[in-house]
Protein backbone atom coordinates (compact mmCIF):
# COMPACT_ATOMS: atom_id res chain seq x y z
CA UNK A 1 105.63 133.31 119.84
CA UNK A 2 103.82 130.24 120.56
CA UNK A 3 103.99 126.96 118.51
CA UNK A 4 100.11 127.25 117.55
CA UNK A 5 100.70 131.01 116.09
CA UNK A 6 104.15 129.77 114.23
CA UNK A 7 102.48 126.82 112.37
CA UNK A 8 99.62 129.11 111.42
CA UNK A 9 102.21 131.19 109.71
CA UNK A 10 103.71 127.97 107.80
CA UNK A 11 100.25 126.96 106.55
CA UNK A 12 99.54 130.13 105.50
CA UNK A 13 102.55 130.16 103.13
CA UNK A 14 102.02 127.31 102.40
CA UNK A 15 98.96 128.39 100.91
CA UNK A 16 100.22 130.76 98.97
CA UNK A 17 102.19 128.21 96.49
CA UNK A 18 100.86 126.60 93.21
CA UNK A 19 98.63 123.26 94.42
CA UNK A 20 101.16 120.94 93.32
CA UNK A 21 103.84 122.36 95.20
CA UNK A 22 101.20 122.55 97.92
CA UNK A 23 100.49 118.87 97.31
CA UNK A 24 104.13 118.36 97.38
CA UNK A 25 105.00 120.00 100.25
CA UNK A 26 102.31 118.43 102.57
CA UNK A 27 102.09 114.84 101.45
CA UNK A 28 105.68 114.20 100.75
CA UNK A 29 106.83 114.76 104.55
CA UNK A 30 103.76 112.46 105.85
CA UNK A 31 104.60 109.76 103.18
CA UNK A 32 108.31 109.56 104.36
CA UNK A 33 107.71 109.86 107.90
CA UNK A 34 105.08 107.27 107.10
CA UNK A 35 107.49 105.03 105.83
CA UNK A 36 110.62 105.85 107.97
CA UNK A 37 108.14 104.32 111.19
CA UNK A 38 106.99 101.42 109.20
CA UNK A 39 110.24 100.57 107.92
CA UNK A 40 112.99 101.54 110.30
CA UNK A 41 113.57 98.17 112.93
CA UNK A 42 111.28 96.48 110.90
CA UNK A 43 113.38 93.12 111.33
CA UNK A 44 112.16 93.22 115.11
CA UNK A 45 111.52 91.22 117.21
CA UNK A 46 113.50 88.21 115.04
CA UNK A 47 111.31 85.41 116.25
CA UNK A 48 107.76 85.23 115.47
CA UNK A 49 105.19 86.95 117.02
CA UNK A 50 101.20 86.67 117.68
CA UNK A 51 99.24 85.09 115.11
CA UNK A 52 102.57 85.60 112.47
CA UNK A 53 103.54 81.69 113.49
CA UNK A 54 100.55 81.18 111.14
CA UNK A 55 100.82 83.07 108.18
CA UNK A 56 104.11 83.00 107.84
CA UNK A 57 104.57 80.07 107.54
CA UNK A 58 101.44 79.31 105.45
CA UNK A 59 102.70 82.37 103.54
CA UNK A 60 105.74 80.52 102.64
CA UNK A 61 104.07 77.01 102.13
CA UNK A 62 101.38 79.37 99.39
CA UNK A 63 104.76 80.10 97.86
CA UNK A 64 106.36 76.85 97.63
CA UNK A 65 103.11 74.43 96.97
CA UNK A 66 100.38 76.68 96.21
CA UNK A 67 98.52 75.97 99.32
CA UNK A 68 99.27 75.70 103.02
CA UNK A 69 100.51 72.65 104.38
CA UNK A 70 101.33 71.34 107.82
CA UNK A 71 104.94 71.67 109.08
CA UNK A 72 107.43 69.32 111.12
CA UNK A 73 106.35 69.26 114.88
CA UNK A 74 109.11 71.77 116.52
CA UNK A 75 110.00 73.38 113.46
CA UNK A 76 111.78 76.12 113.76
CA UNK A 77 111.16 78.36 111.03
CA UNK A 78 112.59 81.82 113.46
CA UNK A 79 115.09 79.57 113.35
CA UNK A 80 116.10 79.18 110.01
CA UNK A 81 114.12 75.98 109.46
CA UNK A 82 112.12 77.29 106.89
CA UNK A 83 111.52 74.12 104.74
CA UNK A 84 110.17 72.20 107.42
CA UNK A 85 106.90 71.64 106.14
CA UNK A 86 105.53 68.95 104.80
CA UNK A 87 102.74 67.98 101.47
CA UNK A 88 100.07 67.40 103.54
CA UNK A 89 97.52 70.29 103.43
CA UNK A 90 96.44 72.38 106.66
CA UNK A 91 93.29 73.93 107.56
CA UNK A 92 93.23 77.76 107.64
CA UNK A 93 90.79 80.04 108.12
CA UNK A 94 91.01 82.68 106.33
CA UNK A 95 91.48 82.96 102.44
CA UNK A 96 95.21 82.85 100.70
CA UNK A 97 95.40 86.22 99.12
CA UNK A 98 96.74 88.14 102.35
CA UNK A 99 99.30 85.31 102.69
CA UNK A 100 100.25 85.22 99.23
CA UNK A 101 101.27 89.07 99.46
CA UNK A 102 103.24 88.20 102.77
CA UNK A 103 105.04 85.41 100.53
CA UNK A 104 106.00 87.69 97.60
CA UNK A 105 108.25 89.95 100.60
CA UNK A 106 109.46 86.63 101.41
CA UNK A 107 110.53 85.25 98.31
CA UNK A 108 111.90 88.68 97.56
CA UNK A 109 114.14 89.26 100.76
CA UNK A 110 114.58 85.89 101.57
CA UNK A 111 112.05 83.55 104.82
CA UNK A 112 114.85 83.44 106.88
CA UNK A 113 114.61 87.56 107.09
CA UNK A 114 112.41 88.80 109.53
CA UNK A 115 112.15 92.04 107.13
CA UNK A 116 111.08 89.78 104.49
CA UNK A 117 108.02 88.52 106.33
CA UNK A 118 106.80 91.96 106.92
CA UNK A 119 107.74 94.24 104.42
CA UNK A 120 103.93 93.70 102.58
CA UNK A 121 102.40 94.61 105.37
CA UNK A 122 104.61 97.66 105.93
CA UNK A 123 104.15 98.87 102.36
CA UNK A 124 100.19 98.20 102.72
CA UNK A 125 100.05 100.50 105.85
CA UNK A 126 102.50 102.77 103.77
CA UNK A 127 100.01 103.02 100.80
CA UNK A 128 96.37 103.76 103.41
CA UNK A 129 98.45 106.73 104.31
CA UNK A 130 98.49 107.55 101.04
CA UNK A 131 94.73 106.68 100.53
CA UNK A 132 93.79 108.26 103.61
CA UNK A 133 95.29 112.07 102.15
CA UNK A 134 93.49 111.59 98.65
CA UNK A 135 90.10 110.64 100.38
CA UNK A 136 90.31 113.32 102.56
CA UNK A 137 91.38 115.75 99.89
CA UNK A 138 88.27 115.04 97.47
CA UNK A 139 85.59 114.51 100.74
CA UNK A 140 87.40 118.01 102.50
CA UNK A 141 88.83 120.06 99.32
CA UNK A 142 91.61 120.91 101.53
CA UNK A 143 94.96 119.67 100.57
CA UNK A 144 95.51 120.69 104.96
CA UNK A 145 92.82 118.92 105.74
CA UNK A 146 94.45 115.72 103.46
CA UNK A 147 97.56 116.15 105.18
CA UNK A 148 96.21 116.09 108.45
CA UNK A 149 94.32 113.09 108.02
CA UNK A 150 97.55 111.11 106.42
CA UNK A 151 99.12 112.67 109.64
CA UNK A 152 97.14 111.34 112.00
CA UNK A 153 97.01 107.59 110.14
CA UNK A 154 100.88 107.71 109.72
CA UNK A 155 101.65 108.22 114.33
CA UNK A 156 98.63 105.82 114.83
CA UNK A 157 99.75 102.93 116.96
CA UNK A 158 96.94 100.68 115.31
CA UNK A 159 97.73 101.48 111.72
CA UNK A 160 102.06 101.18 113.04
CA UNK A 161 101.86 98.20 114.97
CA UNK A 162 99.67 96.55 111.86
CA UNK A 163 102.25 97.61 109.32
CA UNK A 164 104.99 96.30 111.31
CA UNK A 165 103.47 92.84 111.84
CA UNK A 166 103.11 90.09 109.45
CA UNK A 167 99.10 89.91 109.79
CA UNK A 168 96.21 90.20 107.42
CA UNK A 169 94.27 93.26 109.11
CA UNK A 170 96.86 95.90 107.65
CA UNK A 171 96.26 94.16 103.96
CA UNK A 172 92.90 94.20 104.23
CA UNK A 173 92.38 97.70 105.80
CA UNK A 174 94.47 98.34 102.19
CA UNK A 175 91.76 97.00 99.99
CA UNK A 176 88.55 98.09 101.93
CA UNK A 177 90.05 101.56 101.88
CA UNK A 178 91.11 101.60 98.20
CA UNK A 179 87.67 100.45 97.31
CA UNK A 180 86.05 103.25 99.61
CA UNK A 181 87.72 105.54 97.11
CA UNK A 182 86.74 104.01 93.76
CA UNK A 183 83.25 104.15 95.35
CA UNK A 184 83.66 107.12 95.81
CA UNK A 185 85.02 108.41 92.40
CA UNK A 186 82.08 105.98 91.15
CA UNK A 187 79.41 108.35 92.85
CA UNK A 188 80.89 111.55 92.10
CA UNK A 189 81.96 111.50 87.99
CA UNK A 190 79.40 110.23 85.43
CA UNK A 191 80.58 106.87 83.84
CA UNK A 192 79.62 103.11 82.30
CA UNK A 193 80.55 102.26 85.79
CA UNK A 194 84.38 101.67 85.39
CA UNK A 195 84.69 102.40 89.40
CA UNK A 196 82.20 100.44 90.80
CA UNK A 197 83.60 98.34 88.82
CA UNK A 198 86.92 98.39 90.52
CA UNK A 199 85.54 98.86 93.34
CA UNK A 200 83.96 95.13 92.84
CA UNK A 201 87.77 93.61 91.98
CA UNK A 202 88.91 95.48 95.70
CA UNK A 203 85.91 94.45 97.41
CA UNK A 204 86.36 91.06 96.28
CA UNK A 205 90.68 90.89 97.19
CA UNK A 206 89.72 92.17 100.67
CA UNK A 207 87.42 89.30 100.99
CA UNK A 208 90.46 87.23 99.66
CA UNK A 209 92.14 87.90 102.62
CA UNK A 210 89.89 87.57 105.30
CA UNK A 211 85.84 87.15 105.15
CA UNK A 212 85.12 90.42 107.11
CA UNK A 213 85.37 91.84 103.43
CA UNK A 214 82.16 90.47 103.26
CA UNK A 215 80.61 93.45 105.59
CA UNK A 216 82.15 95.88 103.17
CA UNK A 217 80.69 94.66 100.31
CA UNK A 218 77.18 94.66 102.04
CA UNK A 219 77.35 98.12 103.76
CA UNK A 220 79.39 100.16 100.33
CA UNK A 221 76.71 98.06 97.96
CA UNK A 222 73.71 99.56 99.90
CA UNK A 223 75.18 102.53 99.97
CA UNK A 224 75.71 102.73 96.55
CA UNK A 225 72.18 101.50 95.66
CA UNK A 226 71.27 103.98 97.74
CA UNK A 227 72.42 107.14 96.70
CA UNK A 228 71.49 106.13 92.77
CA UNK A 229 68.22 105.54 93.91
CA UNK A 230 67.98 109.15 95.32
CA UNK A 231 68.88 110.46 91.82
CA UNK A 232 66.58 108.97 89.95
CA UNK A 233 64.03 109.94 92.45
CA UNK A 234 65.05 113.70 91.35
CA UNK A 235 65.09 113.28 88.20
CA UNK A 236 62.37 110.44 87.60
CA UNK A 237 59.31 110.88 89.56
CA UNK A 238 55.94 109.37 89.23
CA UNK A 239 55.67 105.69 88.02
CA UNK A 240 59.01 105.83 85.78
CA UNK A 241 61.06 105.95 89.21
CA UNK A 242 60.17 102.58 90.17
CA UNK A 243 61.41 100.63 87.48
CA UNK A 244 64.38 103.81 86.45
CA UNK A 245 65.46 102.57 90.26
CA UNK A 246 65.29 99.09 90.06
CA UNK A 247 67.19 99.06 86.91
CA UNK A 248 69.89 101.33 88.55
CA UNK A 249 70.21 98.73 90.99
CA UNK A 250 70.34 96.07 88.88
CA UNK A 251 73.30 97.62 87.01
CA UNK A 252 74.77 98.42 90.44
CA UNK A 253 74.62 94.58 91.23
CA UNK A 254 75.57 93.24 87.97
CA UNK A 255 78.83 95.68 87.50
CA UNK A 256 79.71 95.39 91.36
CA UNK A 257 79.03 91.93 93.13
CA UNK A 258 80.28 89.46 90.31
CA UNK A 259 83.49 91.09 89.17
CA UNK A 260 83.98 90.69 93.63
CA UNK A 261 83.09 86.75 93.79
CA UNK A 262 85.31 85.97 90.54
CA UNK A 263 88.85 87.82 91.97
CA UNK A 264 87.59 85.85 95.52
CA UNK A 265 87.50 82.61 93.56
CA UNK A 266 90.64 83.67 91.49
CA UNK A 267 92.42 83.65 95.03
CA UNK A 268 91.77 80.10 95.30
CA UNK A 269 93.60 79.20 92.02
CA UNK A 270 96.74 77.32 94.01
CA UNK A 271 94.60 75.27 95.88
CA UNK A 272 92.34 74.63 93.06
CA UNK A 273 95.34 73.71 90.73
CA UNK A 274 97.41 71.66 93.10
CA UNK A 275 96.40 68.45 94.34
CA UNK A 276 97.46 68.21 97.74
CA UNK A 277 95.61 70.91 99.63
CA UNK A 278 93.37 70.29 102.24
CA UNK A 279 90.19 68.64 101.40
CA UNK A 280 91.43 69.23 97.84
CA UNK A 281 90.38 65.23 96.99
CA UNK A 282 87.00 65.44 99.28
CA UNK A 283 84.86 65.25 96.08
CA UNK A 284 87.08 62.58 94.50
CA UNK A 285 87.43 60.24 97.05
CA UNK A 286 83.67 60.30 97.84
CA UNK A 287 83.68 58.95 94.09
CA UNK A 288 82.48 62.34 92.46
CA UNK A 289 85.40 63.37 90.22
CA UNK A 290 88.16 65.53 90.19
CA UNK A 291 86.44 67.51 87.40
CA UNK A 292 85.46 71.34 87.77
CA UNK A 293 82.04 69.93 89.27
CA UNK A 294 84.03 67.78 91.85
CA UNK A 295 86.50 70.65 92.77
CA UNK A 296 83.81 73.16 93.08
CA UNK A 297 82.21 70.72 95.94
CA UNK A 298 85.44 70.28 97.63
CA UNK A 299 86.12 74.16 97.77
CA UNK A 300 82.53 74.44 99.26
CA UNK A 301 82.91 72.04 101.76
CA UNK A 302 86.55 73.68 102.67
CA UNK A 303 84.28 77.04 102.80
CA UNK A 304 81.49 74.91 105.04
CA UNK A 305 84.37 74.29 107.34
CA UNK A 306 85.75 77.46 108.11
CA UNK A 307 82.38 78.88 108.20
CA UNK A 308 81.77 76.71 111.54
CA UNK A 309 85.24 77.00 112.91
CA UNK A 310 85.18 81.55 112.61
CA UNK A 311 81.22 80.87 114.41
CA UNK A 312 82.39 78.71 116.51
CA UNK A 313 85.43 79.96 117.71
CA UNK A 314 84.98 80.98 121.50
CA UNK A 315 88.29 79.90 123.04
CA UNK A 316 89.59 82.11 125.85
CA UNK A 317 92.13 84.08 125.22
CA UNK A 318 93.94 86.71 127.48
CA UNK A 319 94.04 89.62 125.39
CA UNK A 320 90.35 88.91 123.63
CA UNK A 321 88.67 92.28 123.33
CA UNK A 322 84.85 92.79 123.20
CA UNK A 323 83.63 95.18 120.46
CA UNK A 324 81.68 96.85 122.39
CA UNK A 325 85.02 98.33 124.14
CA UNK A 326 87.11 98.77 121.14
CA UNK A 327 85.94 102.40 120.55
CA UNK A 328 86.64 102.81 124.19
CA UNK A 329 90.34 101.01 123.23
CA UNK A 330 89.51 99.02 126.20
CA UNK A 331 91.87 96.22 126.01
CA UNK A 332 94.66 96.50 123.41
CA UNK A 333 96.75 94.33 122.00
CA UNK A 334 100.17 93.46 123.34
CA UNK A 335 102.56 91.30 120.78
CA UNK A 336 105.28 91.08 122.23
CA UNK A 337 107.73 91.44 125.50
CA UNK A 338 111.26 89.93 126.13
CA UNK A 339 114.93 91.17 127.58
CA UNK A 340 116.80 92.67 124.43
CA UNK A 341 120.33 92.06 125.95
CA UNK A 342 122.16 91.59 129.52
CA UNK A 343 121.84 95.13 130.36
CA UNK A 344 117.77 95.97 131.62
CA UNK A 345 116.51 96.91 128.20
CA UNK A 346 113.65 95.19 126.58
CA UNK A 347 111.17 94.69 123.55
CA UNK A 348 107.98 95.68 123.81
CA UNK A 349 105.55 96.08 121.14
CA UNK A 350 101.59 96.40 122.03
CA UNK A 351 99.28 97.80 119.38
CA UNK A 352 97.47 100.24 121.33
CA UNK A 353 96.39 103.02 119.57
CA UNK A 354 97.38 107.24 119.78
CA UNK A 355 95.40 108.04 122.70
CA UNK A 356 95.11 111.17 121.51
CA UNK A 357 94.18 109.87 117.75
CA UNK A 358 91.50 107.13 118.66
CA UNK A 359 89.72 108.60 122.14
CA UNK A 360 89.30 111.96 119.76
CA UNK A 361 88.23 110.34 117.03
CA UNK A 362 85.80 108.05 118.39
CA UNK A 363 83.87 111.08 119.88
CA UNK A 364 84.27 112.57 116.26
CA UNK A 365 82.16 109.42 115.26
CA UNK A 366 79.33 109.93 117.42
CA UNK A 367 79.42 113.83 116.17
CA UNK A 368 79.33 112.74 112.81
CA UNK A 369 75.73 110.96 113.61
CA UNK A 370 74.54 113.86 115.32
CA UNK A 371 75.57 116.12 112.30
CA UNK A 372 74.32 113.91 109.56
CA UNK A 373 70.87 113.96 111.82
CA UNK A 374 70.52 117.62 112.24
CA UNK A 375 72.44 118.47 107.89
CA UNK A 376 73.08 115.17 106.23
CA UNK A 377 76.02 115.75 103.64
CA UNK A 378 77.54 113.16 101.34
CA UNK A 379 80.80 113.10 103.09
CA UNK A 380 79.57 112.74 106.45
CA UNK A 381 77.35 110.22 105.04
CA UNK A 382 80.38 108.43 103.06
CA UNK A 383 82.34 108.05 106.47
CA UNK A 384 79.57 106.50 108.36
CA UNK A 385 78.97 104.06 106.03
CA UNK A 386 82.67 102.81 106.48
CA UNK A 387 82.24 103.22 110.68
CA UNK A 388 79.40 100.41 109.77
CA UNK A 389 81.42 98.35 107.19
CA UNK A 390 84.26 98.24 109.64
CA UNK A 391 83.08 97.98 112.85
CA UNK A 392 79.01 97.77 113.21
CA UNK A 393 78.73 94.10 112.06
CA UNK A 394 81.43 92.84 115.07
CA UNK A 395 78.97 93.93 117.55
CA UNK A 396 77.41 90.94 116.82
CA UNK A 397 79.87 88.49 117.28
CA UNK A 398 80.95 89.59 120.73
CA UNK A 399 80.81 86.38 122.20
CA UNK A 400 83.42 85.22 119.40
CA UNK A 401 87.55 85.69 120.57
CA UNK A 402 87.90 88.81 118.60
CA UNK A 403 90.58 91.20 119.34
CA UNK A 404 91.16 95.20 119.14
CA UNK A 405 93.68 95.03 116.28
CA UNK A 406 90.84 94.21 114.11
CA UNK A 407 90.09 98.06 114.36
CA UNK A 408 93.04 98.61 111.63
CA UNK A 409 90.09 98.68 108.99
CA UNK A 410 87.91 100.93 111.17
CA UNK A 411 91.09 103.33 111.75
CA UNK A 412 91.01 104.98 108.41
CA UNK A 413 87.27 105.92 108.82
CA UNK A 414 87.50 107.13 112.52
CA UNK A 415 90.44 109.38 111.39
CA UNK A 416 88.20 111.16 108.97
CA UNK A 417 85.63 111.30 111.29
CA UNK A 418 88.42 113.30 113.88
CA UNK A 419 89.56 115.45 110.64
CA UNK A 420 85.86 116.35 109.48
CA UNK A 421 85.07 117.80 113.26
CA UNK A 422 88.25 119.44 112.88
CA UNK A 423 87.58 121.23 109.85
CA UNK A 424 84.37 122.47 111.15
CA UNK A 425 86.16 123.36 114.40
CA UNK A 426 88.32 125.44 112.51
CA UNK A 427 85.84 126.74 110.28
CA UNK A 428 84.44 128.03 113.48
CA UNK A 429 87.64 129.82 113.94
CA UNK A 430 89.09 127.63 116.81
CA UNK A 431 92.30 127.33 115.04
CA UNK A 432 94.32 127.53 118.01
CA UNK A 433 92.38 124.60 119.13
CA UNK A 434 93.19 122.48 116.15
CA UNK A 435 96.81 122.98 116.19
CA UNK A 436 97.11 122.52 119.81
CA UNK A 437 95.44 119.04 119.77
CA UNK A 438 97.93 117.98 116.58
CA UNK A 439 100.63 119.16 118.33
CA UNK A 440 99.68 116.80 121.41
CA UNK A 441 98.75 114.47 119.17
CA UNK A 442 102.58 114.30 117.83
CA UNK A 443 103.91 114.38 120.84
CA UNK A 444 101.89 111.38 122.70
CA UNK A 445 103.16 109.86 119.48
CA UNK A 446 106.94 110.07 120.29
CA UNK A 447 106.46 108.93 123.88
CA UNK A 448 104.69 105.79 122.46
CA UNK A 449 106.43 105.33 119.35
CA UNK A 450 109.49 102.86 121.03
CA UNK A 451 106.63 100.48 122.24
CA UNK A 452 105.13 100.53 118.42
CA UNK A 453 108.00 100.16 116.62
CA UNK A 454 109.59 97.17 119.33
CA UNK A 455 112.85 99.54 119.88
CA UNK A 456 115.17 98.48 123.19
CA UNK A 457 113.69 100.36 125.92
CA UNK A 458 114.18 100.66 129.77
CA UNK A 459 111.82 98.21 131.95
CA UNK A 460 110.73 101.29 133.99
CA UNK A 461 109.94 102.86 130.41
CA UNK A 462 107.57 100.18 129.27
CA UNK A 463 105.69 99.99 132.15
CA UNK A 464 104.96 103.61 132.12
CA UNK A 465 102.88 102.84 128.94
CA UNK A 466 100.49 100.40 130.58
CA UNK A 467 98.07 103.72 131.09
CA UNK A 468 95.31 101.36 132.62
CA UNK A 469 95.76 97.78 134.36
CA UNK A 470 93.34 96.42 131.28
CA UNK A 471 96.61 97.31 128.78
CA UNK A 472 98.86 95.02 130.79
């Protein structure tokens, strides 16, 4: 008896328990394997790697001062020099709220653990599992199809490598996806507006972390706007829809984009307490105050000034991906590479994604257009818009130094994409079909997981991963 025929036979009793125990059986198993590939190693590499020598240590500066400051030249926080920094404020780019998270893991286990510094970002990729199965369980009604798509998110080398690095893109994939889903509880139950509400406070902590939060807000506000405006068009007609829809909006705005820019601001509340972050005295010492007026310049002119560094940033860099290859997973991400011992093993850890997962799924995207062309339903719909939030608006900046990592945010939307075609595939009674692709889907996983998870591997090993010369 085949595999495909045997795990038709465990979903169907499966089926035949109570939906909790159903629920129970299905999403616990994802949740711990989930977690056991987040968490298990998750102290390596020990030294620093990527973009972590930033926000770290900014991380643990947020912790210490309430803003980031500069450190000693040659620190060595890997090291164990982890006060080496100094009062003097830094420049960042991006907003404090992903780094604060990283701090609380750090303050918790300790900056001198390597565990510490990623633990928040292991726990967020931990909890868009979790999102991913109770979006796809109210788009799909399928507890199945939930587990699949939690599947397929938990042996994702995007979403793994993310949650096992000390970045921002795993944090804010978090938010953007936990707002998708008050959005969505927004559109579907009758309310005052409690979850667009919520979804405002999300929408406004993923912008917190890193300004792409922006796009989400624009593309899940129109979207919103949009499908209230529909409904009062069926239910208002004539001259009463005009103003019925522009009031709609109105409320749309007033519950949603506020409530966003005052938990953005919020963010800012070490830096705007503290007196030595930088360009925290700009207004003073230009002879304007350090009142609210005066530190409401000075946080504008910080926001002028990473405003024209992210436009203008354009330096080379070797593993720089243009977005118009990401879907195509065209040049990946490699974080790290080094001998683990005297004896021909090394660490590798590259955040290239389940072939399997992300070639699939992007081909499930352009489906989805062609189905929401030919039989628009709200799901369908509901995914697109989060393809665009997540991806559409870096199409513009492909002359910026982007890289394919950012796709963490985009991951959760092109698995749903993969696990709607599926459902119709197997609707269409290609079952055999969709268990034979999972199956090769988990088992591309285990022959990539050592190189996601940074586990001491055989040179010969490695190499055998670089699939095209571009993922060197």
């Amino acid at each position: 008896m085949g595999v495909s025929v045997r795990l038709l036979e465990v979903r169907t009793r499966i089926g035949a328990l109570s939906p909790r125990l159903q629920t129970a059986v299905l999403y616990g198993p994802v949740l711990v394997l989930a977690s056991l590939i987040r968490l298990v190693n998750l102290q390596s590499p020990t030294v620093l790697v990527f973009d972590e020598v930033y926000y770290v240590r900014d991380a643990w500066t947020l912790w210490n001062l309430g803003y980031e400051a500069e450190w000693v030249p040659d620190s060595d926080f890997a090291g164990g020099d982890v006060n080496g920094f100094t009062s003097v404020g830094d420049f960042v780019a991006h907003p404090p709220l992903g780094k604060w998270i990283i701090g609380f893991g750090m303050a918790f286990f300790g900056p001198e653990n390597p565990f510490g510094w990623r633990i928040a970002t292991a726990i967020a990729g931990i909890v868009v599992v979790l999102l991913i199965m109770v979006i796809a369980r109210r788009m799909f009604h399928s507890i199945t199809a939930a587990a699949v798509a939690g599947l397929l998110v938990a042996i994702d080398g995007i979403a793994i490598t993310m949650s096992r690095t000390a970045l921002l893109d795993g944090i804010l994939a978090m938010f953007i996806l936990a707002a998708f889903l008050a959005l969505i509880r927004h559109l579907d139950t009758p309310g005052w507006g409690g979850w667009l509400l919520l979804g405002g406070v999300l929408l406004g902590a993923a912008t917190a972390v890193k300004w792409s939060g922006l796009f989400a807000i624009a593309a899940f506000g129109l979207w919103v706007v949009a499908v209230e405006t529909l409904r009062v068009r069926t239910t208002h007609g004539g001259a009463r829809f005009v103003w019925r829809s522009a009031l709609a909006a109105l409320r749309s705005f007033a519950l949603f984009v506020p409530v966003a820019l005052v938990v953005y601001v919020s963010s800012w509340a070490g830096w705007i307490l503290s007196a030595g972050g930088y360009s925290r005295s700009w207004a003073a010492d230009a002879g304007g105050g350090d009142g609210p007026f005066g530190i409401a310049q000075a946080l504008w002119k910080y926001h002028r000034d990473i405003y024209v560094y992210n436009i203008g940033l354009h330096s080379p860099h070797s593993y720089q991906a243009d977005p118009f290859g990401w879907l195509a997973m065209i040049r990946p991400t490699a974080f790290y590479y080094a001998p683990a011992g005297t004896d021909g093993l090394v660490h590798y850890v590259t955040s290239v994604a389940n072939p399997v997962v992300w070639w699939a799924g992007a081909i499930a995207i352009v489906a989805l257009v062609v189905m929401v062309i030919r039989k628009s339903t709200w799901q369908n719909v509901a995914i697109l818009v989060g393809v665009v939030a997540t991806y559409v608006p870096w199409l513009f900046f492909s002359q910026r130094t982007v890289f394919q990592f950012y796709t963490v945010t985009l991951e959760p939307f092109l698995v749903l994409a993969l696990v709607a075609v599926l459902v119709w595939l197997w609707n269409q009674h290609l079952r055999r079909l969709v268990v034979n692709y999972l199956v090769t889907a988990v088992v591309v996983a285990v022959f990539f997981l050592p190189v996601w998870m940074g586990l001491p591997i055989p040179e010969w090993f490695a190499v055998i991963h670089y699939w095209f010369p571009s993922w060197i």
